[in-house]
C-alpha atoms as a PDB file:
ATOM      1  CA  UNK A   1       9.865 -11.564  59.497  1.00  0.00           C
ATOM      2  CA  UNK A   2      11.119 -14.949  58.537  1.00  0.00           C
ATOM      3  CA  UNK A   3      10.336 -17.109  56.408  1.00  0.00           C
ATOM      4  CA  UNK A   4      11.874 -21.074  56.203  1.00  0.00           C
ATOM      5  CA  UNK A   5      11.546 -23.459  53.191  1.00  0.00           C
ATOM      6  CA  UNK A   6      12.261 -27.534  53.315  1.00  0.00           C
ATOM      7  CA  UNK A   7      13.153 -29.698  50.794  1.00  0.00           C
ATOM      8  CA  UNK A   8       9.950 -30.414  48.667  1.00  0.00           C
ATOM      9  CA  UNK A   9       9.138 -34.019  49.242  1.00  0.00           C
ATOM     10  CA  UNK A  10       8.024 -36.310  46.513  1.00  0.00           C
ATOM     11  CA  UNK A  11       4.543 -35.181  44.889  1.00  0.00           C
ATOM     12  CA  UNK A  12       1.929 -35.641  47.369  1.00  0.00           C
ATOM     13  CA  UNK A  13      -0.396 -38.747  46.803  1.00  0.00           C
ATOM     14  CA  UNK A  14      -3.586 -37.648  44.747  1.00  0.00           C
ATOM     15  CA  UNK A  15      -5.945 -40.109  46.730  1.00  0.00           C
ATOM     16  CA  UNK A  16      -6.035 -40.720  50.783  1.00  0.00           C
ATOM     17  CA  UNK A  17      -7.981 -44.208  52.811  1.00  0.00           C
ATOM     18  CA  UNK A  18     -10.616 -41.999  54.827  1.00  0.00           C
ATOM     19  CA  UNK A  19     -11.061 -43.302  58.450  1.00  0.00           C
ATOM     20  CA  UNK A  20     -14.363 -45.448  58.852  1.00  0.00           C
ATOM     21  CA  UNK A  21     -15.298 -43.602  61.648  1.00  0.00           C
ATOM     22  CA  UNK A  22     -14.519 -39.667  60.302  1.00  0.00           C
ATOM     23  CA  UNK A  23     -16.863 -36.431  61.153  1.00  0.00           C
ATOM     24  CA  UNK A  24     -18.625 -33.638  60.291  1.00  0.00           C
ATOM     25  CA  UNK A  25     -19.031 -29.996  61.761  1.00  0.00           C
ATOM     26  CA  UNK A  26     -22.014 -30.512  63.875  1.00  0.00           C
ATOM     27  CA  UNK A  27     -26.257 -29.653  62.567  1.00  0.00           C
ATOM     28  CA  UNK A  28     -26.955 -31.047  59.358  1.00  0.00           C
ATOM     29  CA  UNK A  29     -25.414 -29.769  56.087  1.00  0.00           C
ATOM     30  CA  UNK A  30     -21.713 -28.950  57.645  1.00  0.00           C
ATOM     31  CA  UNK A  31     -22.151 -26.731  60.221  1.00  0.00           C
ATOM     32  CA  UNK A  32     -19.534 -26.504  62.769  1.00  0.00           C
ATOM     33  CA  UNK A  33     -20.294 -25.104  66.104  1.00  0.00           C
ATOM     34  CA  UNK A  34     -17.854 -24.845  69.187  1.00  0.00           C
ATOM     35  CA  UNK A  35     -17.720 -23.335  72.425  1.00  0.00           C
ATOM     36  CA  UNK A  36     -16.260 -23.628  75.969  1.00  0.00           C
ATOM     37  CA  UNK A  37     -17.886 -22.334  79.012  1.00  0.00           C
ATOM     38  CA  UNK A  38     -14.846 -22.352  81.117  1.00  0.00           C
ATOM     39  CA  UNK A  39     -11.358 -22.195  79.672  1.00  0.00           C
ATOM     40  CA  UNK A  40      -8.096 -23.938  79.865  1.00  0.00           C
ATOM     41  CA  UNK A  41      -5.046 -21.956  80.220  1.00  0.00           C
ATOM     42  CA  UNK A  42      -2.730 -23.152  77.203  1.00  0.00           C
ATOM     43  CA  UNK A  43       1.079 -21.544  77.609  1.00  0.00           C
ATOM     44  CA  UNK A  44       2.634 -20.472  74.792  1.00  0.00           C
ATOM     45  CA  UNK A  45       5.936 -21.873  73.332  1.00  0.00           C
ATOM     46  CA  UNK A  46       8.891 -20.046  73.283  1.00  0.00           C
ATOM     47  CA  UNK A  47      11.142 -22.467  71.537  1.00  0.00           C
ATOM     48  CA  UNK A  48      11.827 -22.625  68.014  1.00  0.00           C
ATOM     49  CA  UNK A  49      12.661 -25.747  66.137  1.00  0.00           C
ATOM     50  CA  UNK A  50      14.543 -26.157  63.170  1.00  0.00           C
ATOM     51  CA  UNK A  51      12.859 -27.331  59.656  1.00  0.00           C
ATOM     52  CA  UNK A  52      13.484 -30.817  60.555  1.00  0.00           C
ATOM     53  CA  UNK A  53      11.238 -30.308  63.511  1.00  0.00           C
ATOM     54  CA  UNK A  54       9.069 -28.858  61.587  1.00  0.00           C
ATOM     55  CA  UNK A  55       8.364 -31.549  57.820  1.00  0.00           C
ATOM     56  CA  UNK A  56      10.880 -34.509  59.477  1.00  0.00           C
ATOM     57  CA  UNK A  57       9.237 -37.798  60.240  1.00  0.00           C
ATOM     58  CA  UNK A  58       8.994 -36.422  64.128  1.00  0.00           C
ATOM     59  CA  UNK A  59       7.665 -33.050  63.547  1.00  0.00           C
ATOM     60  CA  UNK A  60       4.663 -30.857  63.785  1.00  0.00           C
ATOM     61  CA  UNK A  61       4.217 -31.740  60.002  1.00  0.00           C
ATOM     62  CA  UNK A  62       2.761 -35.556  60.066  1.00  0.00           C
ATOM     63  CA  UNK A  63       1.748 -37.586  57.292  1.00  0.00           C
ATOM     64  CA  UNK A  64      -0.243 -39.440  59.753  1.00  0.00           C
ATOM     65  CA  UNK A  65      -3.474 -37.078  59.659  1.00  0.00           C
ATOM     66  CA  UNK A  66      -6.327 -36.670  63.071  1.00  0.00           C
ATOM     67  CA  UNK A  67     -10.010 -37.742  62.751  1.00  0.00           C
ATOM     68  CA  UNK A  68     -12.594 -34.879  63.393  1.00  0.00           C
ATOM     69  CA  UNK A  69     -15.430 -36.853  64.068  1.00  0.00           C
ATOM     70  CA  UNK A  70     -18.871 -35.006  64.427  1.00  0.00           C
ATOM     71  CA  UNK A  71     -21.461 -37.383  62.730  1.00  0.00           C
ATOM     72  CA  UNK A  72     -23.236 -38.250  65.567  1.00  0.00           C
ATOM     73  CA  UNK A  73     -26.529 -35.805  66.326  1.00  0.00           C
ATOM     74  CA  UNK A  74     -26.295 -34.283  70.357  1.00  0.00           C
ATOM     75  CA  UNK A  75     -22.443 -34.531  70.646  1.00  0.00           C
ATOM     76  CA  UNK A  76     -21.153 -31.923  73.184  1.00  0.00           C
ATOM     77  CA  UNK A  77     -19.823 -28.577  71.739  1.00  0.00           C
ATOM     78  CA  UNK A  78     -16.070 -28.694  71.186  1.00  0.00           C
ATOM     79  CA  UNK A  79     -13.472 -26.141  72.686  1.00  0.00           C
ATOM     80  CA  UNK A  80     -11.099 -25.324  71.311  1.00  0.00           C
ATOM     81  CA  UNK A  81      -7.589 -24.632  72.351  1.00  0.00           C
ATOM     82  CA  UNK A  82      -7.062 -21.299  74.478  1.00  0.00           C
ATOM     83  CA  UNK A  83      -3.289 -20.159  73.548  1.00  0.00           C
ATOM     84  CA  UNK A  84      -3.057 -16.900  76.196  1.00  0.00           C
ATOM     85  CA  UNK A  85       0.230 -14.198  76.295  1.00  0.00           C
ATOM     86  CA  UNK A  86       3.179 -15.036  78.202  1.00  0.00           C
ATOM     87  CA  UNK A  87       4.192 -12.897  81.484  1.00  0.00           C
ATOM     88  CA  UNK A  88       5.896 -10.652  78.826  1.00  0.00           C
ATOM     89  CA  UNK A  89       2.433 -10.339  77.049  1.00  0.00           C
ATOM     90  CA  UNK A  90       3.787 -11.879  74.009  1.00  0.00           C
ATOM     91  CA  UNK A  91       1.678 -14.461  72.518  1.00  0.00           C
ATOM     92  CA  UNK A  92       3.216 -17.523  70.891  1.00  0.00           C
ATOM     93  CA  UNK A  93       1.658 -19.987  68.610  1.00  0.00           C
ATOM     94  CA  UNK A  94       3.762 -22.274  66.083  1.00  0.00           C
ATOM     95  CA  UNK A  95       0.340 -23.020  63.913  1.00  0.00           C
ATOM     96  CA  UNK A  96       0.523 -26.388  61.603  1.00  0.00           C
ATOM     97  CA  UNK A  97      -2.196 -26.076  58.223  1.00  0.00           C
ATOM     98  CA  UNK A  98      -2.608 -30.240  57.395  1.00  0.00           C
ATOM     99  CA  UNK A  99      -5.157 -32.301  56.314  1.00  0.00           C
ATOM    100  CA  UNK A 100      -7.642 -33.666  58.798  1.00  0.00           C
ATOM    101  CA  UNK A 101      -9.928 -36.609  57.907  1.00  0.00           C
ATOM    102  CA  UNK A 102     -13.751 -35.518  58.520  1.00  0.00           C
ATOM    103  CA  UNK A 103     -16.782 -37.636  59.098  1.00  0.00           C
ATOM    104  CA  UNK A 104     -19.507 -35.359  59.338  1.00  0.00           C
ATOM    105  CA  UNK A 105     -23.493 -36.255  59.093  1.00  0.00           C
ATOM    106  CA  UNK A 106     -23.805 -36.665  56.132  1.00  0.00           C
ATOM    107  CA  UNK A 107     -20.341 -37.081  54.744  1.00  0.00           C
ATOM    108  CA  UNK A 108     -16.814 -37.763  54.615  1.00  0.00           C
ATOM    109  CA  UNK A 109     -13.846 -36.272  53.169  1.00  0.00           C
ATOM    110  CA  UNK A 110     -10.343 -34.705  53.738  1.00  0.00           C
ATOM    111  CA  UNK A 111     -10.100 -31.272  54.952  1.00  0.00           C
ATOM    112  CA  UNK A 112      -7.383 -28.517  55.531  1.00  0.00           C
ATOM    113  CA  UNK A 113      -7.563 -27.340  58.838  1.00  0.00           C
ATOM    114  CA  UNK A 114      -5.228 -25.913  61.594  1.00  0.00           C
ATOM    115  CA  UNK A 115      -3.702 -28.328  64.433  1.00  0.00           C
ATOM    116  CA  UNK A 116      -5.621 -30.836  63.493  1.00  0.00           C
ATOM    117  CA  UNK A 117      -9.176 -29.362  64.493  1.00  0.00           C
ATOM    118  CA  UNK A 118     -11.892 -27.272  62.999  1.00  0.00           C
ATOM    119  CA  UNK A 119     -12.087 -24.463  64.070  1.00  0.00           C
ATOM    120  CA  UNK A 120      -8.415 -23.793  65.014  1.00  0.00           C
ATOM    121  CA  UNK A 121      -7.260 -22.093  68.228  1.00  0.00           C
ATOM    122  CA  UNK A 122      -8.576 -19.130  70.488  1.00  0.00           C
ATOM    123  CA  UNK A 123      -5.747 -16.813  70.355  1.00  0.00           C
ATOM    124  CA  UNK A 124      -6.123 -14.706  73.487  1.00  0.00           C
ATOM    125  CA  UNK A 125      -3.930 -10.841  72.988  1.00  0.00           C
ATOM    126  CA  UNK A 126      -3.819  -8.229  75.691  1.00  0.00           C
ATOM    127  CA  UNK A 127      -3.913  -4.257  74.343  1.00  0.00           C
ATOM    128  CA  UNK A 128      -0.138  -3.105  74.482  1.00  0.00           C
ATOM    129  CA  UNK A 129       0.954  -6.926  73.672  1.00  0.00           C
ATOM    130  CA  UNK A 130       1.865  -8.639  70.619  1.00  0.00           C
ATOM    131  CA  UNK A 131       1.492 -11.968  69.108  1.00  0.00           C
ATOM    132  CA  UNK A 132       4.254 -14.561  67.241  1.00  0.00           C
ATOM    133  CA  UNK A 133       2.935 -16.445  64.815  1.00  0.00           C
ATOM    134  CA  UNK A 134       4.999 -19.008  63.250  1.00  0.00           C
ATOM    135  CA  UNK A 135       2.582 -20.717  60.412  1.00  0.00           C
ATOM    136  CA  UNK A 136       3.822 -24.024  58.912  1.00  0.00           C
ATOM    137  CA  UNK A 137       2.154 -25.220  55.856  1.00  0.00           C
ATOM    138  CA  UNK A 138       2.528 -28.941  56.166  1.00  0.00           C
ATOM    139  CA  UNK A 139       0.911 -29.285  52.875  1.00  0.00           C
ATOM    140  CA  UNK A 140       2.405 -31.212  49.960  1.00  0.00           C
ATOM    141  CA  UNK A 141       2.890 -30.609  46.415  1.00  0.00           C
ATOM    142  CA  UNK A 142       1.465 -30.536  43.521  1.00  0.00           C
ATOM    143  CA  UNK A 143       1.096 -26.873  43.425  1.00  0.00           C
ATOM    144  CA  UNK A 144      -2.017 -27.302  41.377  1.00  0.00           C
ATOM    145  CA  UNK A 145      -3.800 -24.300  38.962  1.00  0.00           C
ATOM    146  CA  UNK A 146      -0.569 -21.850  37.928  1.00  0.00           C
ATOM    147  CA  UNK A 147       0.727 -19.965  34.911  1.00  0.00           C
ATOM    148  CA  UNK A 148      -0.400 -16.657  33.420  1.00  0.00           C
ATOM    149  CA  UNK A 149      -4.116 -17.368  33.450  1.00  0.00           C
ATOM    150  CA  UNK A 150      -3.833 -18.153  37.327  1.00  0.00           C
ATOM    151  CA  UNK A 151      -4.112 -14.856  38.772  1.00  0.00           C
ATOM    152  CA  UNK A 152      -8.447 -14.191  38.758  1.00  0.00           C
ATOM    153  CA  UNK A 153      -9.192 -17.569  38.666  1.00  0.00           C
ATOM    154  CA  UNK A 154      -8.853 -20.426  41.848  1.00  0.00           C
ATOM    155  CA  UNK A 155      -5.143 -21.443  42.166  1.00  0.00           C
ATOM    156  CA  UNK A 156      -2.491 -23.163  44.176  1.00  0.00           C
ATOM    157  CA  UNK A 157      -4.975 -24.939  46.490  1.00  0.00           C
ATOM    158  CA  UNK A 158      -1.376 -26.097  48.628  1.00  0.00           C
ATOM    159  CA  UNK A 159      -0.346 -22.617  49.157  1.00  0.00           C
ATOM    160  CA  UNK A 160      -1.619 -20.217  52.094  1.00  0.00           C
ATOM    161  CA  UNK A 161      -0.736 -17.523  54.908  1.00  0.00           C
ATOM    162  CA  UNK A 162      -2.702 -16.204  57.016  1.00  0.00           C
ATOM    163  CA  UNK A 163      -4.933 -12.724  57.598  1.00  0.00           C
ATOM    164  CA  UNK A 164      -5.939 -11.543  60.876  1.00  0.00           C
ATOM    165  CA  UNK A 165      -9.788 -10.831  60.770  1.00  0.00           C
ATOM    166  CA  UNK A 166     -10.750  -7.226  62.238  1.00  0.00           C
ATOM    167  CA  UNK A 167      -7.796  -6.355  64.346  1.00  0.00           C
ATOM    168  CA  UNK A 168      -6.232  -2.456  63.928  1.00  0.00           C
ATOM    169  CA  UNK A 169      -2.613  -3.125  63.241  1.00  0.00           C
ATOM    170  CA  UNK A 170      -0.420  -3.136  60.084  1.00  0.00           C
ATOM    171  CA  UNK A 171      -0.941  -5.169  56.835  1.00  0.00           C
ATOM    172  CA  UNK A 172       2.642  -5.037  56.281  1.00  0.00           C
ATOM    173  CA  UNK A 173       5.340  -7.314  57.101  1.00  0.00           C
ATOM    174  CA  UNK A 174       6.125  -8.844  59.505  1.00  0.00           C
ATOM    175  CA  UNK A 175       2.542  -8.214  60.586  1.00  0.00           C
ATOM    176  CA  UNK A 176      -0.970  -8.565  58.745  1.00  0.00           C
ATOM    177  CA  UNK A 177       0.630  -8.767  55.268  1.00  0.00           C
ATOM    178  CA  UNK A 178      -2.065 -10.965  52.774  1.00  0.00           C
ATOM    179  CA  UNK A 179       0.279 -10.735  50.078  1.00  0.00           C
ATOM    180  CA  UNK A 180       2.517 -13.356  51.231  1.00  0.00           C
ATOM    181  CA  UNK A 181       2.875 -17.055  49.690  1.00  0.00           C
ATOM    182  CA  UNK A 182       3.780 -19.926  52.255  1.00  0.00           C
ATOM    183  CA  UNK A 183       4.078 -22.606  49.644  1.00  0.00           C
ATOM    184  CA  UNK A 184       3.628 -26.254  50.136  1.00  0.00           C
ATOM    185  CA  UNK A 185       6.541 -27.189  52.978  1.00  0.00           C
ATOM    186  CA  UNK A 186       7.274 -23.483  53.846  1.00  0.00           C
ATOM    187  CA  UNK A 187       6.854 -21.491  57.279  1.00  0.00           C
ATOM    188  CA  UNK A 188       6.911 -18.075  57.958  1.00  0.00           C
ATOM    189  CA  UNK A 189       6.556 -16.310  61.322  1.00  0.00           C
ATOM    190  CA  UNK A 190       4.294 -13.099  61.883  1.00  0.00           C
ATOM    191  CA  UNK A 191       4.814 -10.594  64.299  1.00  0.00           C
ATOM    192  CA  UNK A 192       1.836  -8.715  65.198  1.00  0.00           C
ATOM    193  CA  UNK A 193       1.646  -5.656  67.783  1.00  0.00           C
ATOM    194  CA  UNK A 194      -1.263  -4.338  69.480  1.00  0.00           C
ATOM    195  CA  UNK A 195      -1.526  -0.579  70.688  1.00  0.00           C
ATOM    196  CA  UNK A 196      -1.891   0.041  74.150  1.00  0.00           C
ATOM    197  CA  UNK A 197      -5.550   1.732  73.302  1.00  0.00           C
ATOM    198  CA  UNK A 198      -6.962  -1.393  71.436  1.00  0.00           C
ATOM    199  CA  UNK A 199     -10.165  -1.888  71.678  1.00  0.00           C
ATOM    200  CA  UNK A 200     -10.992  -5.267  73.326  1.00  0.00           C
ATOM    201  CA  UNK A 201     -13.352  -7.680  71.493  1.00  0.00           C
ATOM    202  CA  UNK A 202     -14.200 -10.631  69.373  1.00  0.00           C
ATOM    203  CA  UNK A 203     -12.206 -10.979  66.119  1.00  0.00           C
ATOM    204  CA  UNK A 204     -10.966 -14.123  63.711  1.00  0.00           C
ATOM    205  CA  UNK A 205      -8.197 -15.365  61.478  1.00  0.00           C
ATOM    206  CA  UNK A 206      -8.338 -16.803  58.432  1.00  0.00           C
ATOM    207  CA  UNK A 207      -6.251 -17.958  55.269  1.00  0.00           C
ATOM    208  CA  UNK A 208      -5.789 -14.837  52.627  1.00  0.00           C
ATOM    209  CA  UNK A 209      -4.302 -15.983  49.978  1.00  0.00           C
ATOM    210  CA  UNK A 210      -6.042 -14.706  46.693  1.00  0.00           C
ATOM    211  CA  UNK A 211      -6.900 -17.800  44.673  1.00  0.00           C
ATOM    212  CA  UNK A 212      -7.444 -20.404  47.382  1.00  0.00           C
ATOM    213  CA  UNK A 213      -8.416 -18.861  50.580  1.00  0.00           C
ATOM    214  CA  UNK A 214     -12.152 -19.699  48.932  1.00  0.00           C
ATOM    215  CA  UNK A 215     -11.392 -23.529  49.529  1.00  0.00           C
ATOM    216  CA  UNK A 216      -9.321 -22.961  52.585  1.00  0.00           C
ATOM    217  CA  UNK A 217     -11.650 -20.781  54.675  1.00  0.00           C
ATOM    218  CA  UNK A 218     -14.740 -22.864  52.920  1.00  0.00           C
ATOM    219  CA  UNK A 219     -13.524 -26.007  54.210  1.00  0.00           C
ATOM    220  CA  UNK A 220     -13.009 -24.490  57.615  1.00  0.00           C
ATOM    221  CA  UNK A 221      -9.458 -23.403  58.077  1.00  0.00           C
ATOM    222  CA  UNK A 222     -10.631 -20.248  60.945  1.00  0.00           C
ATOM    223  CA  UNK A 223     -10.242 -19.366  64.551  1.00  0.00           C
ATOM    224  CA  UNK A 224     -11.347 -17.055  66.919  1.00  0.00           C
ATOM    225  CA  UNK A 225      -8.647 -14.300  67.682  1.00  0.00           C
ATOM    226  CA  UNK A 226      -9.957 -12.418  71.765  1.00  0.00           C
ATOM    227  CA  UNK A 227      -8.294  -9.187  72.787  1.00  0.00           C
ATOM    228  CA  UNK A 228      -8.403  -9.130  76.317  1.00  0.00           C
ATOM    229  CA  UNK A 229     -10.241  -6.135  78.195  1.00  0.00           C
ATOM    230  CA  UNK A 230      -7.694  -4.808  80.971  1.00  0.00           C
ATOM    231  CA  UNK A 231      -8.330  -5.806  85.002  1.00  0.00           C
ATOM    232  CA  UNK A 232      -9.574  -2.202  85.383  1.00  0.00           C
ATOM    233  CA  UNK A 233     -11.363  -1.962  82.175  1.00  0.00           C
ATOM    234  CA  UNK A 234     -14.992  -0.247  83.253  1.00  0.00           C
ATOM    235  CA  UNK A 235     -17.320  -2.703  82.792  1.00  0.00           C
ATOM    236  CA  UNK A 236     -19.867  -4.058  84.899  1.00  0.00           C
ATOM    237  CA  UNK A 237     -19.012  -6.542  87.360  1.00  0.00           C
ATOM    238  CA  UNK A 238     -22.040  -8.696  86.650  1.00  0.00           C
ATOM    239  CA  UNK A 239     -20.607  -8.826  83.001  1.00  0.00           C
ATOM    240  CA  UNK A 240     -16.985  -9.381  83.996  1.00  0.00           C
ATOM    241  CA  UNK A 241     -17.635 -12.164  85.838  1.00  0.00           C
ATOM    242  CA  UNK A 242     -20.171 -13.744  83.258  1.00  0.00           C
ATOM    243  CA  UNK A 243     -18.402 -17.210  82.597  1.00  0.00           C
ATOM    244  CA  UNK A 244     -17.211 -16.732  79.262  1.00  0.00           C
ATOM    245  CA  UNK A 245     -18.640 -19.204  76.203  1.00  0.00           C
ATOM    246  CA  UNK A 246     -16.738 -18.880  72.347  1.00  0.00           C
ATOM    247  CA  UNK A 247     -19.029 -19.839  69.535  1.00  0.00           C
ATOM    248  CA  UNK A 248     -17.769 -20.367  65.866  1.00  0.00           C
ATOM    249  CA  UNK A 249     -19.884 -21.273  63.212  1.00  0.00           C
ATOM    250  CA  UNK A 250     -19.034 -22.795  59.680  1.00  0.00           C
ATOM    251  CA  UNK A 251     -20.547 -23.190  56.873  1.00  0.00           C
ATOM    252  CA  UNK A 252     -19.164 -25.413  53.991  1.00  0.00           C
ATOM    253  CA  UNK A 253     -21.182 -24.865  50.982  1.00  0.00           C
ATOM    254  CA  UNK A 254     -20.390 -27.547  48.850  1.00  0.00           C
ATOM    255  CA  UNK A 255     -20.965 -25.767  45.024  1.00  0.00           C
ATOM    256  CA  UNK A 256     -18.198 -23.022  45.881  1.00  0.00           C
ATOM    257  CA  UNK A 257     -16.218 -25.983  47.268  1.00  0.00           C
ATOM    258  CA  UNK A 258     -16.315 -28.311  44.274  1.00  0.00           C
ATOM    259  CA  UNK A 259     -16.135 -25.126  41.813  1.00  0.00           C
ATOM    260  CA  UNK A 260     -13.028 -24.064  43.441  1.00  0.00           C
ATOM    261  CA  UNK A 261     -11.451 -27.236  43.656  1.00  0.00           C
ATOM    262  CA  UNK A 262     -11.998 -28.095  40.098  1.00  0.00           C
ATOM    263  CA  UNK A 263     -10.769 -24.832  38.740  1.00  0.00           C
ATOM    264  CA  UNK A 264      -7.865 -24.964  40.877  1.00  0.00           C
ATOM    265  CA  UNK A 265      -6.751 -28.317  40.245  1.00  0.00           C
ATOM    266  CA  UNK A 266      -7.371 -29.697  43.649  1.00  0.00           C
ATOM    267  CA  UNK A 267      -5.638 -33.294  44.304  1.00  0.00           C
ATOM    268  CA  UNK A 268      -7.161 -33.892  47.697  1.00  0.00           C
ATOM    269  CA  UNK A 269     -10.306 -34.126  47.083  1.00  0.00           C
ATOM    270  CA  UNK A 270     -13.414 -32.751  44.680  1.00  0.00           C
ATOM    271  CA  UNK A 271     -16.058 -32.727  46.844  1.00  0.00           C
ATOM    272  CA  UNK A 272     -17.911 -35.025  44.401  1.00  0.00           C
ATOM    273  CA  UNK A 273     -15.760 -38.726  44.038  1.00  0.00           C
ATOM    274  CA  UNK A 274     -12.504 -38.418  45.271  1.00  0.00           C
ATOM    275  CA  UNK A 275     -11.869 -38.390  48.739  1.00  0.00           C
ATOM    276  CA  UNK A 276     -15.700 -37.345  49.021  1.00  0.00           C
ATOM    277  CA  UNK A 277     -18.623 -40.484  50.640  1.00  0.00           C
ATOM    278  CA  UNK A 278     -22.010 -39.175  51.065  1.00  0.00           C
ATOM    279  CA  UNK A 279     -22.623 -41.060  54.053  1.00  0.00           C
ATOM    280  CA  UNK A 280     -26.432 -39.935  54.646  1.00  0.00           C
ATOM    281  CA  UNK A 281     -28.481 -41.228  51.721  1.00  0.00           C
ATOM    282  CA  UNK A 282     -31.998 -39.686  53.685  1.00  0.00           C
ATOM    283  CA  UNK A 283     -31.195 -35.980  52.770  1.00  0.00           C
ATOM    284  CA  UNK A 284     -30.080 -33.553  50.648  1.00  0.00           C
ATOM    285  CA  UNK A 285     -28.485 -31.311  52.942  1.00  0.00           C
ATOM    286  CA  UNK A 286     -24.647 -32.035  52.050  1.00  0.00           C
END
């Protein structure tokens, strides 16, 4: 388990210029829906860059922040990345958590998302395997809501790590351990193993940290996590060879959303005037 901190930059700026052109998560009232019908092998990295790499000017961390544009009604279902095991059946994924500008149908705003999409990666694990997770919160400070009072309320909106949704492994480090806080700036790499007996199936990750994984997951910060069923796994061949289509649906319901921005002192945005355009003046379904 490892865990790497940069130099905090200056305090990040409290308002952002939305793209004209932004998105939403596709069907009315921010629904996102994605799904691939045939996949794209994505190798996994091995390398592993310093911090600079990581929050420099040239890194994974940029200050120069995607579009995820889904305001448009009939736009085809996006896929997202497939990140599959290495021949060692290790799987590698260095995982940025930025801000993405959205333009949905009926409006835009900022959100915090992973790699730049919504939702993030399909991380693909194979029973007896393991996967490497290096998570780099490219956040910025403030830290927002803190202090004694923090704890049962909705804090540190910057701050994050990650839970794996459903799997049977360990919740303690360096695996599934929700306790941890990746600050604004900070990285810290999982290691998760898999037993050789592990049930294949359909699982997710998701943000866990108590206090603003309500914002974080809210605002669409998930992915789909697929154990692999073995070659010689007994299942019909009429299912095996079924072509294969991922679905993810989110939801962002906007009163938890501006409740838990509010209380936890949210700079990015408030889901009401800052950062925030209803761009669909016909409905009420925002």
């Amino acid at each position: 388990s490892q865990s790497k901190v940069a130099a905090k930059p200056e305090e990040h700026q409290r308002t952002m210029k939305l793209s004209s052109s932004l998105p939403f998560l596709l069907a009315a009232w921010g629904l996102s829906t994605s799904a691939s019908a045939e996949e794209e092998a994505s190798p996994s990295s091995s390398s592993t860059p310093s911090d600079d790499d990581h929050f420099g000017p040239d890194g994974l961390c940029s200050d120069t922040y995607p579009t995820l544009d889904l305001h448009k009604a009939f736009q085809p279902l996006n896929k997202p990345p497939q990140i599959r095991p290495g021949r060692d059946g290790v799987t590698r994924l260095k995982l940025p958590f930025n801000l993405v500008n959205y333009n949905g149908p009926s409006y835009s705003t900022i959100l915090r998302a992973y790699n730049g999409f919504a939702p993030g990666p399909t991380i693909h694990v194979e029973p007896g395997g393991s996967f490497e997770l290096e998570l780099i919160n490219c956040l910025h400070l403030p830290l927002g809501f803190d202090g004694e009072e923090a704890h049962n309320r909705y804090h540190h909106p910057n701050s994050t790590n990650m839970h794996t949704h459903g799997p049977h492994i360990t919740g303690e480090s360096p695996g599934d351990n929700v306790f941890l806080n990746i600050g604004p700036q900070e990285s810290h790499t999982y290691t998760y193993e898999f037993d050789e007996n592990h049930m294949p199936g359909t699982f997710w990750y998701h943000p866990h940290l108590h206090g603003s994984s309500a914002l974080q997951v809210g605002q669409g910060a998930a992915g789909m996590i697929v154990i692999d069923h073995p070659k010689d796994y007994d299942i019909p061949d009429n299912i095996k060879n079924m072509p294969e289509i991922q679905m993810v649906f989110q939801h962002m319901g906007l009163e938890t959303l501006r409740d838990s921005s509010r209380v936890s002192e949210d700079g990015i945005t408030n889901w009401v005037d800052l950062n925030f355009d209803i761009t669909n003046t016909t409905t009420d379904l925002t």
